[in-house]
C-alpha atoms as a PDB file:
ATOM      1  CA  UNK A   1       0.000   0.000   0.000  1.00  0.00           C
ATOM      2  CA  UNK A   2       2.884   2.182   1.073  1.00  0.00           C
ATOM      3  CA  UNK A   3       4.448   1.561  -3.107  1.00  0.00           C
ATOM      4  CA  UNK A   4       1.047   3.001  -4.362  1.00  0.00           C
ATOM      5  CA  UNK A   5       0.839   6.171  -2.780  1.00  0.00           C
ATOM      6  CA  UNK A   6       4.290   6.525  -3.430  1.00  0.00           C
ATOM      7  CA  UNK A   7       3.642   5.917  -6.824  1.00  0.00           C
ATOM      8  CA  UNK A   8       0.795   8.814  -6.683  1.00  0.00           C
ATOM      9  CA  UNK A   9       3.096  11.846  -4.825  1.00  0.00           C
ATOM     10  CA  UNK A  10       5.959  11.040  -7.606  1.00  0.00           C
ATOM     11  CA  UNK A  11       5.194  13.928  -9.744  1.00  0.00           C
ATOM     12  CA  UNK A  12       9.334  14.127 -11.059  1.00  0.00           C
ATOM     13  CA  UNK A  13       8.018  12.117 -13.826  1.00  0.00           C
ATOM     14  CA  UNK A  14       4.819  15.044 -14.725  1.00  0.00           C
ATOM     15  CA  UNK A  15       7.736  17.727 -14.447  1.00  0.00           C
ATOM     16  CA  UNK A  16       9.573  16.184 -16.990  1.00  0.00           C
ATOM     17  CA  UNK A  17       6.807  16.502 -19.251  1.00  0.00           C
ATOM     18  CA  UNK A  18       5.947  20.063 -18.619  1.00  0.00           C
ATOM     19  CA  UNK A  19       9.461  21.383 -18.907  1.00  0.00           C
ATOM     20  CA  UNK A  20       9.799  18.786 -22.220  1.00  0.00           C
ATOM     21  CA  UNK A  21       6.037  20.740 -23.386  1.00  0.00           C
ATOM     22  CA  UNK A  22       7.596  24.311 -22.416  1.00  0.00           C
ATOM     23  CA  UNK A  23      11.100  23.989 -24.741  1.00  0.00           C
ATOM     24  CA  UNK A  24       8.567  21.982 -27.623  1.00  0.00           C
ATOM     25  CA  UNK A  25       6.713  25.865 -27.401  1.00  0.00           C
ATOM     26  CA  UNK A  26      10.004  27.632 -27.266  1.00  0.00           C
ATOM     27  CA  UNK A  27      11.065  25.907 -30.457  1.00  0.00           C
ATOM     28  CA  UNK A  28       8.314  26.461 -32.298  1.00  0.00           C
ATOM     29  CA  UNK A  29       8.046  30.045 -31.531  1.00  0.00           C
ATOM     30  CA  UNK A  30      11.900  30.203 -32.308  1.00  0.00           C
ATOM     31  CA  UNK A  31      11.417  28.231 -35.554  1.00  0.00           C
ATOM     32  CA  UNK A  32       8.325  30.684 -36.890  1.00  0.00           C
ATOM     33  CA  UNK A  33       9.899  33.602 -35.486  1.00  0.00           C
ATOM     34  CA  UNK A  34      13.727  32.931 -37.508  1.00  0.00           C
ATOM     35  CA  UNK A  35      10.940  31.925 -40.716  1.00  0.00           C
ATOM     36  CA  UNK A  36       9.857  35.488 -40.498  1.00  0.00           C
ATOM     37  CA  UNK A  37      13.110  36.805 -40.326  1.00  0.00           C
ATOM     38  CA  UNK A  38      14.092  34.397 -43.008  1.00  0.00           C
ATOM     39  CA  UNK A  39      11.498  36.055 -45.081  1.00  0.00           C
ATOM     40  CA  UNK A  40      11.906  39.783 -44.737  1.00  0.00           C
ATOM     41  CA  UNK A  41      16.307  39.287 -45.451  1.00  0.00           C
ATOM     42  CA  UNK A  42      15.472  38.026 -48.724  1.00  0.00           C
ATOM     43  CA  UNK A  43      12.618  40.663 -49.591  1.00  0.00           C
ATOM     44  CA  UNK A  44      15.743  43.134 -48.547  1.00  0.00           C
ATOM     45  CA  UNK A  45      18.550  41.346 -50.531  1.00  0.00           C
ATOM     46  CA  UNK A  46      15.778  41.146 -53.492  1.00  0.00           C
ATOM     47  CA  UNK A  47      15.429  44.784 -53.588  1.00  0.00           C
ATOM     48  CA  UNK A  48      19.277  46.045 -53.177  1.00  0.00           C
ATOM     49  CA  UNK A  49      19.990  42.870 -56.063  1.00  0.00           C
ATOM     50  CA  UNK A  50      17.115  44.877 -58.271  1.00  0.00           C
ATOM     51  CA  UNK A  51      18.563  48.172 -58.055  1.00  0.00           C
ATOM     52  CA  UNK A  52      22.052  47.180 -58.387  1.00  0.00           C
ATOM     53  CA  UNK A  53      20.647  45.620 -61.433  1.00  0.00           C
ATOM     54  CA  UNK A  54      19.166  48.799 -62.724  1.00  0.00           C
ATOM     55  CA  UNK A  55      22.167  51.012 -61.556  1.00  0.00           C
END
């Protein structure tokens, strides 16, 4: 009886999922936040490549 409610105050194992859930949002965040970046550096490099082009 003593193993089950042992078993039942563990929570290191429910930690380990939240901080495993909080860097999953952190990445993804990271990852749509750099693919924004991403996108507006080549819009810029587009534009200086076109008027180099027409200089």
């Amino acid at each position: 009886m003593k193993f089950v409610r042992k078993m039942f105050k563990n929570e290191e194992g429910a930690t380990a999922i939240e901080y495993g859930l909080i860097a999953a949002l952190i990445a993804v965040a990271a990852i749509v936040a750099m693919g924004s970046l991403g996108n507006n550096l080549s819009n810029t490099f587009d534009e200086v490549s076109d008027k180099l082009a027409a200089a």
